[in-house]
N, C-alpha and C. Protein backbone atom coordinates (compact mmCIF):
# COMPACT_ATOMS: atom_id res chain seq x y z
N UNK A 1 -59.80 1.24 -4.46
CA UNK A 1 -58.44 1.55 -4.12
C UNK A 1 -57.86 0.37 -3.33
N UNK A 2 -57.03 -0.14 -3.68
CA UNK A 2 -55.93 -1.29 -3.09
C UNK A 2 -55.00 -0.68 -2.08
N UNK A 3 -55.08 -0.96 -0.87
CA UNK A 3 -54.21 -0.61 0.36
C UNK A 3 -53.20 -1.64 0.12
N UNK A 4 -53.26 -2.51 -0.05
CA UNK A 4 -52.00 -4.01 0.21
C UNK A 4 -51.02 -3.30 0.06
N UNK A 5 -49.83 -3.79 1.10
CA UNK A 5 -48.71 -3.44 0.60
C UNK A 5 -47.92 -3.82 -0.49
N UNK A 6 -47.63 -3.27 -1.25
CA UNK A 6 -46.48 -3.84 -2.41
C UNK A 6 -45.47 -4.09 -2.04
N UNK A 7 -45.40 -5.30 -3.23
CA UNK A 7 -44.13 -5.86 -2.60
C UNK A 7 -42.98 -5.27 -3.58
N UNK A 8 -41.63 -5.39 -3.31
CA UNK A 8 -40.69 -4.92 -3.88
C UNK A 8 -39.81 -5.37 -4.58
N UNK A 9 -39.25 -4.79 -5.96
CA UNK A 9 -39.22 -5.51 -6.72
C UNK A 9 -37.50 -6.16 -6.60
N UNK A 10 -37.20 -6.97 -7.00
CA UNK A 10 -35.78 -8.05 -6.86
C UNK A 10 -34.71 -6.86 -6.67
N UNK A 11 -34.66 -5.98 -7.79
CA UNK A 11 -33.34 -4.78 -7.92
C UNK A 11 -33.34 -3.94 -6.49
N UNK A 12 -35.08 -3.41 -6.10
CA UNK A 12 -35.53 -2.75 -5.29
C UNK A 12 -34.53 -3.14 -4.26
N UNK A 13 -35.12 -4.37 -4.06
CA UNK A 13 -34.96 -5.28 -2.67
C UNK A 13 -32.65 -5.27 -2.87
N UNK A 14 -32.27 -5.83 -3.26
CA UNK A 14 -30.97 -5.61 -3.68
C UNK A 14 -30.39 -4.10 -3.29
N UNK A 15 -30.77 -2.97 -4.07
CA UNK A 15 -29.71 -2.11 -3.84
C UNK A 15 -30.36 -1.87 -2.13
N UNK A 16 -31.54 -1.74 -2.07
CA UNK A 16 -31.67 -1.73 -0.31
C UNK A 16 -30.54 -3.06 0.74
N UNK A 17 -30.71 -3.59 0.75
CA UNK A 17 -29.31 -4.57 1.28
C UNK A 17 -27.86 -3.95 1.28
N UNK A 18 -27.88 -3.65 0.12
CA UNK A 18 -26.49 -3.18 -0.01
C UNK A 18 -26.09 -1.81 0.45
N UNK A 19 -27.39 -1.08 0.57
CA UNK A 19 -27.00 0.31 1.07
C UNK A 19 -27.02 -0.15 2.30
N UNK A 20 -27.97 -0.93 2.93
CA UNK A 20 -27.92 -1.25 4.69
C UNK A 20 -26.16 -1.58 5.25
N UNK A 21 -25.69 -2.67 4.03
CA UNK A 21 -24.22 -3.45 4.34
C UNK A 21 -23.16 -2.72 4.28
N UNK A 22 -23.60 -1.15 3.53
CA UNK A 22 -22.02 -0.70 2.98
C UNK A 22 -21.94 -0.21 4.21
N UNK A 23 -20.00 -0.16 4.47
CA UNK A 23 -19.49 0.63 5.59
C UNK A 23 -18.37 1.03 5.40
N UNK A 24 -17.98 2.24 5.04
CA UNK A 24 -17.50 3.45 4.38
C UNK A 24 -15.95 2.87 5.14
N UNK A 25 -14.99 2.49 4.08
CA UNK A 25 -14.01 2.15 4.66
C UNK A 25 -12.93 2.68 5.97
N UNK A 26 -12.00 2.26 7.00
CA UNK A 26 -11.77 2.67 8.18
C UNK A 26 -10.08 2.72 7.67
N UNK A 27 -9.46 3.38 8.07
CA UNK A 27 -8.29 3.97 8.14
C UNK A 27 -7.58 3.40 9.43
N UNK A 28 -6.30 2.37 9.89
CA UNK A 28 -6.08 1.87 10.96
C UNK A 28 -4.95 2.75 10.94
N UNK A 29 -4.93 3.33 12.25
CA UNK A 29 -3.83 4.44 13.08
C UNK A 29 -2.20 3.61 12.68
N UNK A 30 -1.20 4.14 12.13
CA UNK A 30 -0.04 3.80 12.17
C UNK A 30 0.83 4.05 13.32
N UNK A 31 1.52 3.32 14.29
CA UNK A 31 2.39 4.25 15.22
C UNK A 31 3.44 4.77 14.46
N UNK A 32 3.90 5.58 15.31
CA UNK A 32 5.21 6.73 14.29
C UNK A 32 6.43 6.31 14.58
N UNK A 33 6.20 4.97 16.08
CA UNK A 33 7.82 4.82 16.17
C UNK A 33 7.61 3.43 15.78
N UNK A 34 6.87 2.62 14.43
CA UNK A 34 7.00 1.74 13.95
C UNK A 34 8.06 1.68 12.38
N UNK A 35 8.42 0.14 13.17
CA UNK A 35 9.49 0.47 11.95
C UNK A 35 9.13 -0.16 10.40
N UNK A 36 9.86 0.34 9.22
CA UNK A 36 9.55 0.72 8.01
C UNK A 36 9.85 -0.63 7.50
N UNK A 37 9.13 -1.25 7.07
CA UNK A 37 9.02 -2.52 6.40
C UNK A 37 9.14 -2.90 5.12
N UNK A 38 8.44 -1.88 4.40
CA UNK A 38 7.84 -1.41 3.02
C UNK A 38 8.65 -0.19 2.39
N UNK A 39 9.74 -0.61 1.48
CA UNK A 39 10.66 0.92 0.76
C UNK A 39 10.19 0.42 -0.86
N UNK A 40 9.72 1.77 -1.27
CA UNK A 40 9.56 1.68 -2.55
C UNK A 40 10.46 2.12 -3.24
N UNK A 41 10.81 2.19 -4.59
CA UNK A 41 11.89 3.02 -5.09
C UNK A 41 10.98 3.31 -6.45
N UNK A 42 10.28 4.30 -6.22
CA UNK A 42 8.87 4.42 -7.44
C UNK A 42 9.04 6.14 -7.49
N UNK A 43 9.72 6.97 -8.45
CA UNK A 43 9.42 8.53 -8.45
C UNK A 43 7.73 9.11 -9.05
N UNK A 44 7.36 8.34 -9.53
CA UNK A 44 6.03 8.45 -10.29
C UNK A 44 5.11 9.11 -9.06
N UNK A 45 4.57 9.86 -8.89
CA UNK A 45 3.53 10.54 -8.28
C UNK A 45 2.42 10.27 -8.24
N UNK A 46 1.64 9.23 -9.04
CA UNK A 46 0.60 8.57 -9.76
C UNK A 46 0.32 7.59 -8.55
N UNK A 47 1.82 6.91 -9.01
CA UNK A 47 1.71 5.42 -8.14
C UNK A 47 2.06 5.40 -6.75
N UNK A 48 2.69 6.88 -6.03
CA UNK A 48 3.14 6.78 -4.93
C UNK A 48 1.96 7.53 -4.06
N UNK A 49 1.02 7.91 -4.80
CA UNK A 49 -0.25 8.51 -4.12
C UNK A 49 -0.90 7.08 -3.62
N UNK A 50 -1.22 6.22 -4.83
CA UNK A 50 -2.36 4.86 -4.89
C UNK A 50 -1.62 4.05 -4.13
N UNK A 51 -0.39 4.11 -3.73
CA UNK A 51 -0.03 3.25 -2.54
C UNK A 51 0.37 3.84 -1.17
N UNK A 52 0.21 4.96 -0.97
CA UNK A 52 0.29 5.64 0.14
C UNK A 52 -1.12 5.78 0.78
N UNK A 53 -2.02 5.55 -0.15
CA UNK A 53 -3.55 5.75 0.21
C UNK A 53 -3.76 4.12 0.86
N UNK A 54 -3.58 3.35 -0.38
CA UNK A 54 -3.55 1.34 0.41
C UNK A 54 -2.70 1.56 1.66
N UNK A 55 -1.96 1.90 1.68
CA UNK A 55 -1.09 1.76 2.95
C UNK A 55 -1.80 2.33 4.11
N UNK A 56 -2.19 3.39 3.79
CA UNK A 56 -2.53 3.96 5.09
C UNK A 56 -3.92 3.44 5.81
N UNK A 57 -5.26 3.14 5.13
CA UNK A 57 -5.80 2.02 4.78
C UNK A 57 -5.76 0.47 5.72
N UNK A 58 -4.54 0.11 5.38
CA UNK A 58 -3.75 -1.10 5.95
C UNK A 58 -3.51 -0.81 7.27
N UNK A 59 -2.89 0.31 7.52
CA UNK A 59 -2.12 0.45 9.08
C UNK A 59 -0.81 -0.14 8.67
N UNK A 60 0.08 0.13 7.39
CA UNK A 60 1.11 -0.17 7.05
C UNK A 60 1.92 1.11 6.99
N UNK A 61 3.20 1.18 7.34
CA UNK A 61 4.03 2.57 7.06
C UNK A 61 4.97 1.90 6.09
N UNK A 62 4.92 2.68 4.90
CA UNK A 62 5.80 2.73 3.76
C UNK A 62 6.74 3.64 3.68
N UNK A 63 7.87 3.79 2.79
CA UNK A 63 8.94 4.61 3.20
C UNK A 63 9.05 4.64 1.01
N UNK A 64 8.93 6.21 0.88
CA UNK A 64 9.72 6.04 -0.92
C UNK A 64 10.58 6.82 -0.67
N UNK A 65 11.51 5.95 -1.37
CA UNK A 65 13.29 6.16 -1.58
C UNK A 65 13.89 6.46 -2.23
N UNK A 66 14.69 7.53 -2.49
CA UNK A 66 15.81 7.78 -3.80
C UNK A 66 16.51 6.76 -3.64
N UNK A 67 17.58 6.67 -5.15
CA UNK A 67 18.48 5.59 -5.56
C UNK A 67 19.64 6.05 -4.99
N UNK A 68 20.00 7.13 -3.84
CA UNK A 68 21.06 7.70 -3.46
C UNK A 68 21.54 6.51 -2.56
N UNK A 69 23.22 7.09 -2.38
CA UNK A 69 23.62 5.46 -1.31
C UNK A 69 23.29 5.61 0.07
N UNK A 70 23.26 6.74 0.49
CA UNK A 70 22.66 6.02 2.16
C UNK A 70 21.09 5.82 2.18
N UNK A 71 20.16 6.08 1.55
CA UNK A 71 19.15 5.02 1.42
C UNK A 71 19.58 3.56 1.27
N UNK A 72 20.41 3.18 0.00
CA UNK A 72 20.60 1.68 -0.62
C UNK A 72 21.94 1.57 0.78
N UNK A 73 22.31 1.91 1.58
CA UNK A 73 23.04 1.46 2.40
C UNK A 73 22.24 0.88 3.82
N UNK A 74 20.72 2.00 3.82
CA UNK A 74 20.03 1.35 5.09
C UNK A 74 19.18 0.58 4.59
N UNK A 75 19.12 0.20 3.83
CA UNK A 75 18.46 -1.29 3.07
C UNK A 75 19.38 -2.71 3.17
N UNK A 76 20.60 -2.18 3.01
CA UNK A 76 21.55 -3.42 2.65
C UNK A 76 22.60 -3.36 4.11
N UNK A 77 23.03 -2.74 4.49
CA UNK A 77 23.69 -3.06 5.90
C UNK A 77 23.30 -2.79 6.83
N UNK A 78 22.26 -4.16 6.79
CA UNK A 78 21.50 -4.11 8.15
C UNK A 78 21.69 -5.12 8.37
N UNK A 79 20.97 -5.84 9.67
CA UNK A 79 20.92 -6.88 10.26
C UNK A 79 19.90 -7.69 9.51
N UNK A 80 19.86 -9.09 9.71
CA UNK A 80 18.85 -10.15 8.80
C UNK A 80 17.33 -9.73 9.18
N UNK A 81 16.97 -9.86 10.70
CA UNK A 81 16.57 -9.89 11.03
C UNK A 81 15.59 -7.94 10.81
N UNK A 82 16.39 -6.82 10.29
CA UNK A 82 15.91 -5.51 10.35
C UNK A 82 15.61 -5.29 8.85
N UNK A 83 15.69 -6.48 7.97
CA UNK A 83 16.45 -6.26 6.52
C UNK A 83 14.15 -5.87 6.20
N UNK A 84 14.22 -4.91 5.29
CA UNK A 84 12.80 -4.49 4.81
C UNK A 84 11.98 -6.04 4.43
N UNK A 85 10.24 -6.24 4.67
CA UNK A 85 9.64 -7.41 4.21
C UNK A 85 9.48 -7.28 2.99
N UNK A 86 9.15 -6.14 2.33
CA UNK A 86 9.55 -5.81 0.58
C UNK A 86 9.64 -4.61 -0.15
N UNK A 87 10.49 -4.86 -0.98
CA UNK A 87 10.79 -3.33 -1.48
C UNK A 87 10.79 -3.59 -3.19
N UNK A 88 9.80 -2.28 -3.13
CA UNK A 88 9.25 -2.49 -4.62
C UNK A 88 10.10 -1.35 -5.66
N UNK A 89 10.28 -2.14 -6.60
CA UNK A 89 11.42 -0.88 -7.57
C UNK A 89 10.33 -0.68 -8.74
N UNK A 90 10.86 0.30 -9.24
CA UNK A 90 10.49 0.98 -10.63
C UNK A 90 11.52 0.61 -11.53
N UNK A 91 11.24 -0.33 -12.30
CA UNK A 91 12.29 -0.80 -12.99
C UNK A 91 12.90 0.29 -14.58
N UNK A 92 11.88 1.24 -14.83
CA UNK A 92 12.10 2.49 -15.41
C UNK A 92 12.88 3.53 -14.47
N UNK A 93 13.06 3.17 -13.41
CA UNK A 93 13.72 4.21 -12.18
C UNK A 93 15.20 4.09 -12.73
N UNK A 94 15.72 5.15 -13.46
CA UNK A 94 17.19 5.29 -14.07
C UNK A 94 17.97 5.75 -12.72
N UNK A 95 17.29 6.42 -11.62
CA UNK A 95 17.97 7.12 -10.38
C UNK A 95 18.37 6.16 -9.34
N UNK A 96 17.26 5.12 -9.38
CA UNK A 96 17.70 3.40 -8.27
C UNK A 96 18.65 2.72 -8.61
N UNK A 97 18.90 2.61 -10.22
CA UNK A 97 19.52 1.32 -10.54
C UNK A 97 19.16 0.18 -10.49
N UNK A 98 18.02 -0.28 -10.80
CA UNK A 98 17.48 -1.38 -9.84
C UNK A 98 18.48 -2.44 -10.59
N UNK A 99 18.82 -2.55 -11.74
CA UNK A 99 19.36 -4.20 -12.23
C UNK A 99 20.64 -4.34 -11.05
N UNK A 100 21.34 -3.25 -10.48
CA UNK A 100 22.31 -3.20 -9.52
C UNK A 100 21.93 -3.59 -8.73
N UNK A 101 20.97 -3.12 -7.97
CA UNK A 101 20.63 -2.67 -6.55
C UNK A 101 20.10 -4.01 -6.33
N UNK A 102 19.19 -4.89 -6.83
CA UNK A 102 18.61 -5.68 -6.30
C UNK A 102 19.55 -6.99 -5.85
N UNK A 103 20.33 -7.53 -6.27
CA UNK A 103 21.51 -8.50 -6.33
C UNK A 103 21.92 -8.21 -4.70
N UNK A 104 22.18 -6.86 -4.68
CA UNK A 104 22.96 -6.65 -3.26
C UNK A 104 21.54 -6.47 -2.34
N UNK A 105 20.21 -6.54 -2.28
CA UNK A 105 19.45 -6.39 -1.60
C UNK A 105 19.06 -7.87 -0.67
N UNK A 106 19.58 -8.89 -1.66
CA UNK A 106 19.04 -10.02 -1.56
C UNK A 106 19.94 -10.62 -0.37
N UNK A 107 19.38 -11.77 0.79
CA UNK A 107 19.93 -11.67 1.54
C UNK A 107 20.58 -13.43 1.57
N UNK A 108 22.33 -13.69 1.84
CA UNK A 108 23.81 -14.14 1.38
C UNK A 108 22.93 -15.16 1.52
């Protein structure tokens, strides 16, 4: 009978590493009186889940928007400096308008 320890084989040795390294991803706290950076204009339910999940993830607060005008009014008459870092359209979004909307989003 052979006591030696065996050694382990390449895959062995591998998924052990990787189970030691994994670390179950962390969720960074959003404050609530941070302001909204990120307006989507996406009705799809699909895509506003898979980026509400990245976002939250991030420690980013996102905001999804109807194509109504006082949304597209607190997007566009604001100050330079308050104006959103990006706002993502659904260019199938018949309710945004986006071929409109974006022209006036853009800043003079």
């Amino acid at each position: 009978m052979d006591l030696r320890p065996r050694s382990r084989s390449p895959a062995t040795a591998t998924a052990a590493a990787i189970t030691r390294e994994f670390r179950p991803p962390t969720t960074v706290a959003v404050r609530h009186d941070a302001p909204t950076r990120i307006f989507c204009f996406i009705e799809d339910l699909f895509f506003q889940a898979k980026i509400s999940e990245t976002a939250k993830k991030l420690g980013i607060k996102v905001e999804f928007v109807k194509g109504d005008k006082e949304s597209v009014a607190k997007l566009t008459d604001v100050a330079e400096a308050d104006r959103p870092a990006l706002v993502v359209f659904d260019l199938n979004n018949a309710n945004a308008k986006p071929l409109t909307l974006i022209p006036k989003s853009k800043p003079s």
